[in-house]
C-alpha atoms as a PDB file:
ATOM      1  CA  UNK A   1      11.501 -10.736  -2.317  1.00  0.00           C
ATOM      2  CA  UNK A   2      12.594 -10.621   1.255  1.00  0.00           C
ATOM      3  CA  UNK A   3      13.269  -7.201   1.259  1.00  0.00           C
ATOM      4  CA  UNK A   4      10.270  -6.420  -0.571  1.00  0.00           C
ATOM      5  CA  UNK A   5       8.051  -8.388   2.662  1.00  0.00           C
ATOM      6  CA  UNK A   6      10.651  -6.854   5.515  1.00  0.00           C
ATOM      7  CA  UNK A   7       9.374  -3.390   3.913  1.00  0.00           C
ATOM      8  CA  UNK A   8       5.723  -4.053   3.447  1.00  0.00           C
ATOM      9  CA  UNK A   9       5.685  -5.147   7.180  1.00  0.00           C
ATOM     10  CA  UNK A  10       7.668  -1.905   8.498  1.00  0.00           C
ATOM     11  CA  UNK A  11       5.014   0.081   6.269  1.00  0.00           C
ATOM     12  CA  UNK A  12       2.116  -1.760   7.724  1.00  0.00           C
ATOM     13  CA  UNK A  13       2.995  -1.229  11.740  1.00  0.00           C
ATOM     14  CA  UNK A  14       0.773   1.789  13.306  1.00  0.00           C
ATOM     15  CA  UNK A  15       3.906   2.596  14.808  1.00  0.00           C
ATOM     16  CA  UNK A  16       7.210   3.208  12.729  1.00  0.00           C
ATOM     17  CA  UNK A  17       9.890   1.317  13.883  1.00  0.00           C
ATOM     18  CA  UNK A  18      13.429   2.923  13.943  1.00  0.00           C
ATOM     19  CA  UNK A  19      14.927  -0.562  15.219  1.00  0.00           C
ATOM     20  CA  UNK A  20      13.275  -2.309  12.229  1.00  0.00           C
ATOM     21  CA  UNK A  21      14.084   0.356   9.916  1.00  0.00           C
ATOM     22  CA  UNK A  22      17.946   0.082  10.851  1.00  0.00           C
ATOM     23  CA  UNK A  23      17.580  -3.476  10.245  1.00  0.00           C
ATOM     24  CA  UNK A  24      15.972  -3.392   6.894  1.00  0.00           C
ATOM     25  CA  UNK A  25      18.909  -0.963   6.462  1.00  0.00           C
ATOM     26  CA  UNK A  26      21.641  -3.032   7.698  1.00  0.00           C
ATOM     27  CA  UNK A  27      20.798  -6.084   5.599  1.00  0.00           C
ATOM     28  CA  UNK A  28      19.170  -5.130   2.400  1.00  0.00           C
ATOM     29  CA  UNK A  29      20.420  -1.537   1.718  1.00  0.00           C
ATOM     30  CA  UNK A  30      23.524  -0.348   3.294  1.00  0.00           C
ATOM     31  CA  UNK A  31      26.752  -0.644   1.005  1.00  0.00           C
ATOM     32  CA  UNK A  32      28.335  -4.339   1.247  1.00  0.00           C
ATOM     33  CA  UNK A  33      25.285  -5.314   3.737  1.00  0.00           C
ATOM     34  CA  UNK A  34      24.848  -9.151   3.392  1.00  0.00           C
ATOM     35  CA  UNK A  35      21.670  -9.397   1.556  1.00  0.00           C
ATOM     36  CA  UNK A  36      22.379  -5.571  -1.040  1.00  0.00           C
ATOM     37  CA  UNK A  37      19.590  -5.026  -2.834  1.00  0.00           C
ATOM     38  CA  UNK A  38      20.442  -3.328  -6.373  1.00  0.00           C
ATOM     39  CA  UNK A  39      19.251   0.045  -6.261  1.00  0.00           C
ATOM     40  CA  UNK A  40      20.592   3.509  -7.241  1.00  0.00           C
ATOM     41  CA  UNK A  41      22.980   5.316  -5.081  1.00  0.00           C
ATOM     42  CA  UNK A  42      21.540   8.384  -4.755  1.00  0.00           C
ATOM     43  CA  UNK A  43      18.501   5.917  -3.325  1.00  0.00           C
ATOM     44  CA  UNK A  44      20.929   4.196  -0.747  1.00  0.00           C
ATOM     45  CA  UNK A  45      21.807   7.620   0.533  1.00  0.00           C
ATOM     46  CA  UNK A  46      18.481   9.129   0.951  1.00  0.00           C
ATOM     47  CA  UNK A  47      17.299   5.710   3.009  1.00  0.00           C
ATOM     48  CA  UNK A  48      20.167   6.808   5.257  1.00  0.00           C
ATOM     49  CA  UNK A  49      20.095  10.267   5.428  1.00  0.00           C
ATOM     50  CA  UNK A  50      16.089   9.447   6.351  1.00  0.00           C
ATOM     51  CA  UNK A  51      17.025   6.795   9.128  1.00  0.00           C
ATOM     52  CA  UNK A  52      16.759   9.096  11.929  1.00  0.00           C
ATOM     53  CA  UNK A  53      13.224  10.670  11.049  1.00  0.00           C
ATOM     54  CA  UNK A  54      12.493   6.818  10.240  1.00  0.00           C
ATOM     55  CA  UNK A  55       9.239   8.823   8.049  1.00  0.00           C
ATOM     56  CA  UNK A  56       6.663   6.039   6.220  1.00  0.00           C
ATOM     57  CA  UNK A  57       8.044   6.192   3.020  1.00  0.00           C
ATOM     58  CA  UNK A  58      11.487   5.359   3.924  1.00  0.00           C
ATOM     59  CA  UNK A  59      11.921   2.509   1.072  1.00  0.00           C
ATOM     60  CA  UNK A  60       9.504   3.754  -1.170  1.00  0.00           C
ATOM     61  CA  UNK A  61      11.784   4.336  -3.659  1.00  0.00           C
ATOM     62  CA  UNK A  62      13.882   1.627  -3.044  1.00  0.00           C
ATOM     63  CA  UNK A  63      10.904  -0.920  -3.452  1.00  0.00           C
ATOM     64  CA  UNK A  64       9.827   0.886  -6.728  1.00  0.00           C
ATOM     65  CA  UNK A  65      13.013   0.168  -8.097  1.00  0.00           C
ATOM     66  CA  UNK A  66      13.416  -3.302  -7.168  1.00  0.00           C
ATOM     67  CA  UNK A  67       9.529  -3.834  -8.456  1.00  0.00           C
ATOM     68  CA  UNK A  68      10.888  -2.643 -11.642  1.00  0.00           C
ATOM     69  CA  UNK A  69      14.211  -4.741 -11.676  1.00  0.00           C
ATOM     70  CA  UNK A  70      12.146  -7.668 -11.020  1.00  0.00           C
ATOM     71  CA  UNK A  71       9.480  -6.861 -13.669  1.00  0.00           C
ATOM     72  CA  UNK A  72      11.312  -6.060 -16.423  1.00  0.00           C
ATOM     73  CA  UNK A  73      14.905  -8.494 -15.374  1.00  0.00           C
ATOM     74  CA  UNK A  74      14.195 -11.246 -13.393  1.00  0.00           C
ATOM     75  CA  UNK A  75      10.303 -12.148 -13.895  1.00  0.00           C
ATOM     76  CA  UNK A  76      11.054 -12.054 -17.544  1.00  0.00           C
ATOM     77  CA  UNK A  77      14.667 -14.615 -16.705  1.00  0.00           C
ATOM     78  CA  UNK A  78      12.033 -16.610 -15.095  1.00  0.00           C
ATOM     79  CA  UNK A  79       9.393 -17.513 -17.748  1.00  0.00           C
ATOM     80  CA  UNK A  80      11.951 -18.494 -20.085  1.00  0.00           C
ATOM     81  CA  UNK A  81      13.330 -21.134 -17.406  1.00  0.00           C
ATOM     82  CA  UNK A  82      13.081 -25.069 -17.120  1.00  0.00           C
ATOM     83  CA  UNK A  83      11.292 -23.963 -13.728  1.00  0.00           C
ATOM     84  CA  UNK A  84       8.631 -22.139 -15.233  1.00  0.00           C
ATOM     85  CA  UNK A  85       7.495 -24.620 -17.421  1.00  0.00           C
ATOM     86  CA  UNK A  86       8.064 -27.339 -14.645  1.00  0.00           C
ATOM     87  CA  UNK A  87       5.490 -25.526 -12.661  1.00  0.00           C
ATOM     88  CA  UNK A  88       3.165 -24.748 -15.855  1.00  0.00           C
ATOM     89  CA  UNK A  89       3.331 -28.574 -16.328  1.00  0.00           C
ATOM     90  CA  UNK A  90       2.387 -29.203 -12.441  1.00  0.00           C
ATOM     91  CA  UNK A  91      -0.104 -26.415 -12.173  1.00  0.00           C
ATOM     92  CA  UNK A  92      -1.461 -27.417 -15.804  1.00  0.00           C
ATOM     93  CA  UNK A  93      -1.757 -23.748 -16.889  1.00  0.00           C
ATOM     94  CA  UNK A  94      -0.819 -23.021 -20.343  1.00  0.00           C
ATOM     95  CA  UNK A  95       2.402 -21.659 -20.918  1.00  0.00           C
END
């Protein structure tokens, strides 16, 4: 999720960041970066081939593929946890 709102808010600027990009780069994308995001190689090396034009669409891809990781892997880990229902029980939605 933080990667998802670190890209949202580079995409959102009038004026693209390189700084911000690198950043993004450096934490979520790069190979052994401290937060690595799971995404396709050929991905990871197109973010930093693209670095130094820095164009709008920079983690385009890379958020796709997370959205779908998440959709299909972790959202679907989720509703089938003690959590879920915790908050269905506190939120008094119907599960």
């Amino acid at each position: 999720m933080e990667f998802w709102e670190r890209v949202n808010v580079f995409r959102f600027q009038k004026k693209k960041s390189k700084k911000i990009a690198k950043t993004i780069y450096n934490q979520f994308v790069a190979d052994g970066s401290p937060k690595q995001i799971n995404v396709l190689m050929t991905t990871r090396n197109k973010i930093k081939d693209d670095l130094k034009r820095c164009p709008e669409s920079l983690f385009d891809v890379a958020q796709e593929e997370i959205y779908k990781l998440m959709e299909n892997d972790s959202y679907v880990r989720f509703r089938r946890s003690p959590y879920y229902w915790r908050c269905c029980c506190i939120l008094n939605f119907d599960k």
